[in-house]
C-alpha atoms as a PDB file:
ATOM      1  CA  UNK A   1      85.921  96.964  70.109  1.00  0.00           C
ATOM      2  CA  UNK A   2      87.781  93.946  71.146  1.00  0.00           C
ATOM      3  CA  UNK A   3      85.216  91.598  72.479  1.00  0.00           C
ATOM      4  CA  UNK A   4      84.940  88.331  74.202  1.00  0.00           C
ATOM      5  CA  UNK A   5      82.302  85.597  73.049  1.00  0.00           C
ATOM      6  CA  UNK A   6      81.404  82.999  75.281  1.00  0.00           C
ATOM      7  CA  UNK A   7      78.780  80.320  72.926  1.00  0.00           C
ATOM      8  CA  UNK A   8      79.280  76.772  72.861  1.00  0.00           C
ATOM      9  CA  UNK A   9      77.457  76.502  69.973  1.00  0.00           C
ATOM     10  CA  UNK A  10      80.610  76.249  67.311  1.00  0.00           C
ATOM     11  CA  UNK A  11      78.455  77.185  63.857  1.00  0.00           C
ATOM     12  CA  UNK A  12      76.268  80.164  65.899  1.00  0.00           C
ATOM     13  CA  UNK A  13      79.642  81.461  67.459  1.00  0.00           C
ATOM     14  CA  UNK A  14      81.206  81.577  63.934  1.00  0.00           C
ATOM     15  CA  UNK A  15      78.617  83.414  62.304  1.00  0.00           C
ATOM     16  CA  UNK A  16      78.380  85.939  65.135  1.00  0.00           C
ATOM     17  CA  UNK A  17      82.198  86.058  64.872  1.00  0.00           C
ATOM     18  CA  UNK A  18      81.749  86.901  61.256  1.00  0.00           C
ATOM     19  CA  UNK A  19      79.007  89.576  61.864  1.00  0.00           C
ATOM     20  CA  UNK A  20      81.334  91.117  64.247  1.00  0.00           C
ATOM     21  CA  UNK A  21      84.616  91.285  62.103  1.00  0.00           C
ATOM     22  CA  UNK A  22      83.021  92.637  58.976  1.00  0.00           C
ATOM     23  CA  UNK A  23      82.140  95.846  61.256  1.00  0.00           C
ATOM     24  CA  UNK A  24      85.565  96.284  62.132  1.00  0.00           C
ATOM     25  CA  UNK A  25      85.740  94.750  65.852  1.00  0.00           C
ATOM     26  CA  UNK A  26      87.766  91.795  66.427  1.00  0.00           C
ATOM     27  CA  UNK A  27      86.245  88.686  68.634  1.00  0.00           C
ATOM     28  CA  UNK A  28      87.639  86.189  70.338  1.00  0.00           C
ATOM     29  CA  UNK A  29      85.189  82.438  71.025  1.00  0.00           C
ATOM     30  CA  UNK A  30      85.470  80.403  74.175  1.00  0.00           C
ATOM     31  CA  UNK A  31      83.281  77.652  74.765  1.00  0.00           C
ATOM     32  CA  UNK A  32      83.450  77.304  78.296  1.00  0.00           C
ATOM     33  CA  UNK A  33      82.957  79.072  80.766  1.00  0.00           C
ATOM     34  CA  UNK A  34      85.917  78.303  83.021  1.00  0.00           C
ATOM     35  CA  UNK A  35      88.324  79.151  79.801  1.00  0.00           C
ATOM     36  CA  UNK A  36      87.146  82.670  79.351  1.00  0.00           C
ATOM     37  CA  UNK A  37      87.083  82.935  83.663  1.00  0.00           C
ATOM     38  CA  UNK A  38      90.974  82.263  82.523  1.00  0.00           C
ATOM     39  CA  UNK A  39      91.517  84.054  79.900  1.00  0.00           C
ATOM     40  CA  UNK A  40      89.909  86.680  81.776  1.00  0.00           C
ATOM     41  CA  UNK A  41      92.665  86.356  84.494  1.00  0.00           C
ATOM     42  CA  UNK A  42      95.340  87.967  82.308  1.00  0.00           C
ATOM     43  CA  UNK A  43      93.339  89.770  78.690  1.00  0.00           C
ATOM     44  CA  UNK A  44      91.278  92.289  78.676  1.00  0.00           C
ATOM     45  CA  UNK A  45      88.189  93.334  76.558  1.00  0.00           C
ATOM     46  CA  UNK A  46      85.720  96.238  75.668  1.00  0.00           C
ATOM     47  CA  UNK A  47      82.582  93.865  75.573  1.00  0.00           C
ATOM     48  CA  UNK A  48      81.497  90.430  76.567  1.00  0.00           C
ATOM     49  CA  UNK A  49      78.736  88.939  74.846  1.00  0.00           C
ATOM     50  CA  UNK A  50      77.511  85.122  77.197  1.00  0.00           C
ATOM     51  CA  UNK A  51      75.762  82.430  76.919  1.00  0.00           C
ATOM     52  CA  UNK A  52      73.468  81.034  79.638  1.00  0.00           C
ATOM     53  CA  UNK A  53      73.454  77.305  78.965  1.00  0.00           C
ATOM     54  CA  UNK A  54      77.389  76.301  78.909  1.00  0.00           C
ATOM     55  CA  UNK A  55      78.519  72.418  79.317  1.00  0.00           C
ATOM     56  CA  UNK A  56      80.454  73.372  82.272  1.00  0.00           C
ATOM     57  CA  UNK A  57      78.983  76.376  84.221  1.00  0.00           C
ATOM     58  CA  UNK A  58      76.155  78.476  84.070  1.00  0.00           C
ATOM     59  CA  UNK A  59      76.744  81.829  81.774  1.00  0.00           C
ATOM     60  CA  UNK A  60      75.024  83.487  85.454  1.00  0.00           C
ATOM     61  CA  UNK A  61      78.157  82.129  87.156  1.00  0.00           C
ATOM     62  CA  UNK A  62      80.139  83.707  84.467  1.00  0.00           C
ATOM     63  CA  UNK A  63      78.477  87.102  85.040  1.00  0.00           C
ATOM     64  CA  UNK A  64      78.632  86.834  88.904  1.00  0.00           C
ATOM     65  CA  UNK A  65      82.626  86.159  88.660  1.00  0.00           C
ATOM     66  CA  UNK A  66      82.908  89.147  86.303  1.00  0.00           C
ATOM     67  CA  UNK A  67      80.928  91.466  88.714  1.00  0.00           C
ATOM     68  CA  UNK A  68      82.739  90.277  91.990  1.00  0.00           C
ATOM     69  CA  UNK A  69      86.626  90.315  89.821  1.00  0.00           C
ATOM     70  CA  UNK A  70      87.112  92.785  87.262  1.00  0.00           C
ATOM     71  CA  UNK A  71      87.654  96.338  88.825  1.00  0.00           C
ATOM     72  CA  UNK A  72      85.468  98.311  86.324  1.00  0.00           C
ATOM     73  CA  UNK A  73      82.226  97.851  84.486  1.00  0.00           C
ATOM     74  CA  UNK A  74      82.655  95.719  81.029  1.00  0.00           C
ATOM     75  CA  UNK A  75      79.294  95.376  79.418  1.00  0.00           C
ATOM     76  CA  UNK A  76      77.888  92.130  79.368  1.00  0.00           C
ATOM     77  CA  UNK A  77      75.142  91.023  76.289  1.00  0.00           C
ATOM     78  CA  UNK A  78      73.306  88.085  76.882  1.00  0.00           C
ATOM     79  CA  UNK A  79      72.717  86.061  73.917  1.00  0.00           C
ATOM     80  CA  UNK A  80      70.583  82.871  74.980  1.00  0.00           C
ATOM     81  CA  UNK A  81      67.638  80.692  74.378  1.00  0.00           C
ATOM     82  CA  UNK A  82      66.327  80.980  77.547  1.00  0.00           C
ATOM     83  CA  UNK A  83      63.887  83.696  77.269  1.00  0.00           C
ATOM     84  CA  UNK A  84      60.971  83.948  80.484  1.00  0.00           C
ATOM     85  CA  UNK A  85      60.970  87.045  82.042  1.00  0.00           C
ATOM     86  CA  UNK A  86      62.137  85.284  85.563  1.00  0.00           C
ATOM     87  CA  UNK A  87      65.309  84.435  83.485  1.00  0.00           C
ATOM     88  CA  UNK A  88      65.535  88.106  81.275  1.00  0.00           C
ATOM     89  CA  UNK A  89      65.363  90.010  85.127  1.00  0.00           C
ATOM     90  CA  UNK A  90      67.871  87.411  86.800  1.00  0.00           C
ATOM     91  CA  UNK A  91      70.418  88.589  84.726  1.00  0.00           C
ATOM     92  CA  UNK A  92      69.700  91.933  84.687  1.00  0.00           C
ATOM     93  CA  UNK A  93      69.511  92.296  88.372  1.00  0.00           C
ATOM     94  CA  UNK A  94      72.804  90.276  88.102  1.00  0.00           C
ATOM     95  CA  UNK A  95      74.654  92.893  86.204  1.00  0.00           C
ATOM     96  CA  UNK A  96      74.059  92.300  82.904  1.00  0.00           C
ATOM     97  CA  UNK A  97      73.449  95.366  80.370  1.00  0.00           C
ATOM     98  CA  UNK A  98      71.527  94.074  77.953  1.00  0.00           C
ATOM     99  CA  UNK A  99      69.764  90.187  76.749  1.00  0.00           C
ATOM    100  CA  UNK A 100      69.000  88.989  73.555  1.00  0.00           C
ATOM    101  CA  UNK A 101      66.876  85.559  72.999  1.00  0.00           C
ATOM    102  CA  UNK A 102      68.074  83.453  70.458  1.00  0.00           C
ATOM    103  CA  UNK A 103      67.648  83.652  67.193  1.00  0.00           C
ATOM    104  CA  UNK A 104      69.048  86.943  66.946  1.00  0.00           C
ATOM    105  CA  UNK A 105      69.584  89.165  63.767  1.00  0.00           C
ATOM    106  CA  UNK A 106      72.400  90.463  62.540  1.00  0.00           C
ATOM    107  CA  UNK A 107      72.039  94.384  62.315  1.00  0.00           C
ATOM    108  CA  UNK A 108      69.932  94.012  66.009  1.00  0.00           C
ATOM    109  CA  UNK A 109      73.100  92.624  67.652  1.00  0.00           C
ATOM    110  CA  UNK A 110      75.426  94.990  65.959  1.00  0.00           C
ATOM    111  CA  UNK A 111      73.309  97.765  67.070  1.00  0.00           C
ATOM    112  CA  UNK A 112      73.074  96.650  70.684  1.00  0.00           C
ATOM    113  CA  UNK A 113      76.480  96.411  70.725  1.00  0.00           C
ATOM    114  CA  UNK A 114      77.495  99.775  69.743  1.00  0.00           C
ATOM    115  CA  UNK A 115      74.624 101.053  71.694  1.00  0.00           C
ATOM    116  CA  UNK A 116      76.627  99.765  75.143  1.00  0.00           C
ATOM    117  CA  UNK A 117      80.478 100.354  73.643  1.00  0.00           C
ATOM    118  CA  UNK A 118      78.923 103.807  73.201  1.00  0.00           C
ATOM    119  CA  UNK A 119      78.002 104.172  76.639  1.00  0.00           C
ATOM    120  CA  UNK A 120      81.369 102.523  78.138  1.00  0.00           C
ATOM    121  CA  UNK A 121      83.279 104.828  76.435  1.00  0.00           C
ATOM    122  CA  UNK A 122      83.790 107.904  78.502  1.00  0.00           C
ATOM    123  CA  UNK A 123      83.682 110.840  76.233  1.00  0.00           C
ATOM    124  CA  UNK A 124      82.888 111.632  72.852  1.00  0.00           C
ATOM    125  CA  UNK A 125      85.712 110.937  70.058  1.00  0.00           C
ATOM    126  CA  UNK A 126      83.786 113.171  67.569  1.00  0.00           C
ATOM    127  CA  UNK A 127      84.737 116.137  69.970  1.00  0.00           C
ATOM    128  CA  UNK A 128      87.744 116.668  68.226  1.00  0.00           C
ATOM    129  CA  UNK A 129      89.494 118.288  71.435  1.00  0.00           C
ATOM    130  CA  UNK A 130      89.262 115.769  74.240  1.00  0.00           C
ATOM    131  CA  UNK A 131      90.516 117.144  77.818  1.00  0.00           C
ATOM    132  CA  UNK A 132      91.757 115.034  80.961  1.00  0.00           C
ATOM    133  CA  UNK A 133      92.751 117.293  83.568  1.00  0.00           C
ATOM    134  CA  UNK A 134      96.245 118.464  82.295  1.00  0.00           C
ATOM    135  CA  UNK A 135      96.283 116.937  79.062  1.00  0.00           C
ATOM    136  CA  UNK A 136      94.415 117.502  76.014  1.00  0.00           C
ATOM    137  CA  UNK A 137      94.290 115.491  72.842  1.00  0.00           C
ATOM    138  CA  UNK A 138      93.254 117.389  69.382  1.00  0.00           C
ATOM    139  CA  UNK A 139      92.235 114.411  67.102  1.00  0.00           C
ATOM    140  CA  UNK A 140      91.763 116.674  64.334  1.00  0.00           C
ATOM    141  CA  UNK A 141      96.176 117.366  64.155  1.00  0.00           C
ATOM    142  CA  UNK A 142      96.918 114.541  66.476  1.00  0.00           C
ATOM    143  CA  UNK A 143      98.974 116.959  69.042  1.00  0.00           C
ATOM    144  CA  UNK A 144      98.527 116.231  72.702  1.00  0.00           C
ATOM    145  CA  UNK A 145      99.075 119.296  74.669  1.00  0.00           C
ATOM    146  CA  UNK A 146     100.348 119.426  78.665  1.00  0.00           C
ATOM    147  CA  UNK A 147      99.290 122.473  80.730  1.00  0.00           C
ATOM    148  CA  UNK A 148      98.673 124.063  77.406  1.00  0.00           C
ATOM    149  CA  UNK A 149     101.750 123.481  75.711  1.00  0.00           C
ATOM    150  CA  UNK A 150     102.171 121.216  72.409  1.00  0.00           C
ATOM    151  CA  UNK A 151     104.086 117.623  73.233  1.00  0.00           C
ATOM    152  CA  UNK A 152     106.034 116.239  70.711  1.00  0.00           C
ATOM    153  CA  UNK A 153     104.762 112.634  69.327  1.00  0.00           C
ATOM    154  CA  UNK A 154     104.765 110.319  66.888  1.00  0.00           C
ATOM    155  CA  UNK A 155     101.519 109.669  64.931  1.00  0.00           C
ATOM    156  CA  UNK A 156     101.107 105.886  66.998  1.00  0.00           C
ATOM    157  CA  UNK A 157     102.342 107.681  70.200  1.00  0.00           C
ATOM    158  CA  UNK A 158      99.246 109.509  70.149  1.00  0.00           C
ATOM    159  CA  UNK A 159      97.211 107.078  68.917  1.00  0.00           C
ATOM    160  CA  UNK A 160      98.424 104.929  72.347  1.00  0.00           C
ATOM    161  CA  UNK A 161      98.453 107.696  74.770  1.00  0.00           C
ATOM    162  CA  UNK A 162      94.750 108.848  73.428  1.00  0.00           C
ATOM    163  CA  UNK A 163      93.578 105.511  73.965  1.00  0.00           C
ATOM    164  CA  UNK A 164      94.974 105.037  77.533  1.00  0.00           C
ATOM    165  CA  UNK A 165      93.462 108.010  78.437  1.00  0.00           C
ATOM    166  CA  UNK A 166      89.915 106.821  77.033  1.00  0.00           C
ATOM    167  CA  UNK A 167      90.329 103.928  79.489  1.00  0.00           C
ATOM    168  CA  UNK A 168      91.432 105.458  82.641  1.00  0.00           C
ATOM    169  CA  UNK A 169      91.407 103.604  85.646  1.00  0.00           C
ATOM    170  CA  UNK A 170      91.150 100.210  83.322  1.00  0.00           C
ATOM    171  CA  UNK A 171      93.674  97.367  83.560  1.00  0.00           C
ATOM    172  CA  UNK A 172      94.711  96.846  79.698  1.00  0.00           C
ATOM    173  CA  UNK A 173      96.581  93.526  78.507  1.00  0.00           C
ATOM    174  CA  UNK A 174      99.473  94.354  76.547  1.00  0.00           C
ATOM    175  CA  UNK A 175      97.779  91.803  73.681  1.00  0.00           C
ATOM    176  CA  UNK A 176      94.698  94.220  74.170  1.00  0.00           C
ATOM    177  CA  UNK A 177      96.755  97.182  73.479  1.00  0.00           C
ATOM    178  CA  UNK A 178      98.831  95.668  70.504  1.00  0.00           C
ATOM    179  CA  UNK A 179      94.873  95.679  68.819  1.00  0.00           C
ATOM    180  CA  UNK A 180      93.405  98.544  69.763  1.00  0.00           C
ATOM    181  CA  UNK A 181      96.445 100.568  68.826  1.00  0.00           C
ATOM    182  CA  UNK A 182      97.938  99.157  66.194  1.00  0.00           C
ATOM    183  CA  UNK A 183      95.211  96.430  64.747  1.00  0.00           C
ATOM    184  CA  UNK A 184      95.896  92.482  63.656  1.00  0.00           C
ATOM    185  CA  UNK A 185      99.654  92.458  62.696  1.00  0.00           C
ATOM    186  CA  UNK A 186     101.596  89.319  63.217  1.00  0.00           C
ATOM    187  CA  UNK A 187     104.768  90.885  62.754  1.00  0.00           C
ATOM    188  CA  UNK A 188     104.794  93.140  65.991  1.00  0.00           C
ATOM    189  CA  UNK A 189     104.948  92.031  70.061  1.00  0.00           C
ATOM    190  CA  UNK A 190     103.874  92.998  72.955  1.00  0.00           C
ATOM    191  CA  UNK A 191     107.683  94.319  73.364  1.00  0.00           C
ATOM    192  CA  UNK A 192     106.251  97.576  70.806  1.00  0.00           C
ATOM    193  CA  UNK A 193     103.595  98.024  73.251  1.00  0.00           C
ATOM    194  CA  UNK A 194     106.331  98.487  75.885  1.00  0.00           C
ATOM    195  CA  UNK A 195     108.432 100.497  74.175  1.00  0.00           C
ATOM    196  CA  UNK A 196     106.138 102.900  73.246  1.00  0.00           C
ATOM    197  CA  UNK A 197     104.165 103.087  76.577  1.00  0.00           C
ATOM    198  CA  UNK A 198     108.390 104.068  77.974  1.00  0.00           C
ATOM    199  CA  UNK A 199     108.483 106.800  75.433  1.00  0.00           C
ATOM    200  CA  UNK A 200     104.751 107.853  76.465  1.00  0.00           C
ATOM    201  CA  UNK A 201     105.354 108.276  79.817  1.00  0.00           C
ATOM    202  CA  UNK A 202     108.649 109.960  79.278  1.00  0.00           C
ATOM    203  CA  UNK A 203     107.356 112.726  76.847  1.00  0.00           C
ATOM    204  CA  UNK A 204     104.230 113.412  78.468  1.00  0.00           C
ATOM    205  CA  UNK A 205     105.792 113.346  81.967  1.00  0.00           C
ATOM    206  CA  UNK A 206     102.876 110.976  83.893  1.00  0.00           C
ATOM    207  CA  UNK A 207     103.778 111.530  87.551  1.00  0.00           C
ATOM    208  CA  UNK A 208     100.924 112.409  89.910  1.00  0.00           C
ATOM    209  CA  UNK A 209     101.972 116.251  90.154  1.00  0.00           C
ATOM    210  CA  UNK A 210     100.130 116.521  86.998  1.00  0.00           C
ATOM    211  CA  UNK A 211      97.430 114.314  87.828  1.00  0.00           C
ATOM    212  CA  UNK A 212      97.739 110.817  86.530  1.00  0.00           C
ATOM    213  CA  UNK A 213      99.928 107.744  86.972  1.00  0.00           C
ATOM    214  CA  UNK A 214     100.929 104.823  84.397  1.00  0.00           C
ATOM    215  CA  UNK A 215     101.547 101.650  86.325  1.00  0.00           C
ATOM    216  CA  UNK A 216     102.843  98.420  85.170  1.00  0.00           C
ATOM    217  CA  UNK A 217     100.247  95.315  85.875  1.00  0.00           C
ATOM    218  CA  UNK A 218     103.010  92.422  86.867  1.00  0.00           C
ATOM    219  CA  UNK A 219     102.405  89.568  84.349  1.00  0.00           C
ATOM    220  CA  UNK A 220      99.002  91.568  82.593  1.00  0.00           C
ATOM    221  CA  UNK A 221      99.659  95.520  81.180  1.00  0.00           C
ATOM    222  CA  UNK A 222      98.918  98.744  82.235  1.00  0.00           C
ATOM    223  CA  UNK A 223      96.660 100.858  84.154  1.00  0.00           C
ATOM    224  CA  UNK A 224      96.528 104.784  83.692  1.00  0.00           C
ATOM    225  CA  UNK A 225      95.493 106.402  87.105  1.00  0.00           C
ATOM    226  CA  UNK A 226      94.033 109.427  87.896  1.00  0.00           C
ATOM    227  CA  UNK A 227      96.222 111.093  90.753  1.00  0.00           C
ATOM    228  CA  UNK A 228      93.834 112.411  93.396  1.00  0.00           C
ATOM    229  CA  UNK A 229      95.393 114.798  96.187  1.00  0.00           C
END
């Protein structure tokens, strides 16, 4: 998962960092609130893990701006010291998924967070045959299929039109996308992700007569839309 941290703690945000990377997600740290709120504005992420005490703005406010701004239900993990119940059912009742008092453990936290990427995630990848509407993915011979008929792709075409699928109806960063799909490599840009999301909507014809859309976000990514009639 690509997830935000938001800890202005430097040393605790490293070692959760670390935790995080050696099970394979990446993590980005913001110390402010106000920064991530920005970074926010144009990136995307599968999980946010906050704060509550922040030297600019409460990690609540954080939370609330999430809630009332992004256009689909990231989990939020609060990770705090403040730890009465009055505080633990604020910020559930403000739409957070799950809290954590500080100190936390290791294998906890990494559990916690796979628990709610696990429920984001729409489906089940161990499947092996996925199915949205027209399309179906077989992630046992990586062949998408349309109306039943094999589509001809490359092994990362796939790999990007399976995970737009996954996260229909999301807005995705093209820097989000460049991860996901193709993992930390310095030597690509967000011009691959654009390229290949041309070819992807070329081969497997997204138009709404077969039931989804892929739209450009000006100045952020791409959002595939289910087509209703």
């Amino acid at each position: 998962m690509r997830i935000a941290l938001l800890e202005d703690d430097t040393l605790l945000a490293k070692v959760i960092r670390n935790w995080l990377v050696s099970a394979g997600h990446d993590c980005q740290i913001y110390g402010k609130g106000h920064t991530l709120i920005r970074m926010l504005g144009r990136e995307t992420f599968d999980l946010i893990i906050i704060d509550w005490m922040l030297p600019d703005i409460s990690g609540i406010e954080v939370l609330r701006w999430i809630r009332e701004h992004i256009n689909w239900r990231i989990p939020v993990l609060f990770i705090t010291a403040r730890d009465s119940e009055a505080d633990i059912v604020q910020a559930l009742n403000e739409g957070a998924d799950d809290y954590m008092t500080k100190p936390v453990k290791q294998l906890e936290t990494l559990a916690r967070l796979n628990a709610l990427g696990r429920r984001a995630l729409p489906q089940d990848e161990e499947q092996g045959v996925l199915e949205f509407g027209n399309y179906k993915f077989d992630l046992d011979t990586y062949t998408a299929y349309l109306n039943g008929a094999p589509v001809e792709l490359t092994r990362k075409e796939f790999e990007l039109a399976f995970f737009l699928f996954r996260s229909g109806g999301r807005i995705l960063s093209r820097g989000h996308i460049l991860e996901s799909v193709w993992g930390q490599n310095p030597e690509l840009n967000t011009r691959t992700v654009d390229t290949h999301v041309s070819r992807i909507r070329h081969k497997l014809d997204l138009r709404p007569k077969h039931g989804w859309q892929l739209k450009a976000i000006y100045q952020h990514g791409y959002r595939l839309e289910k087509f209703e009639t």
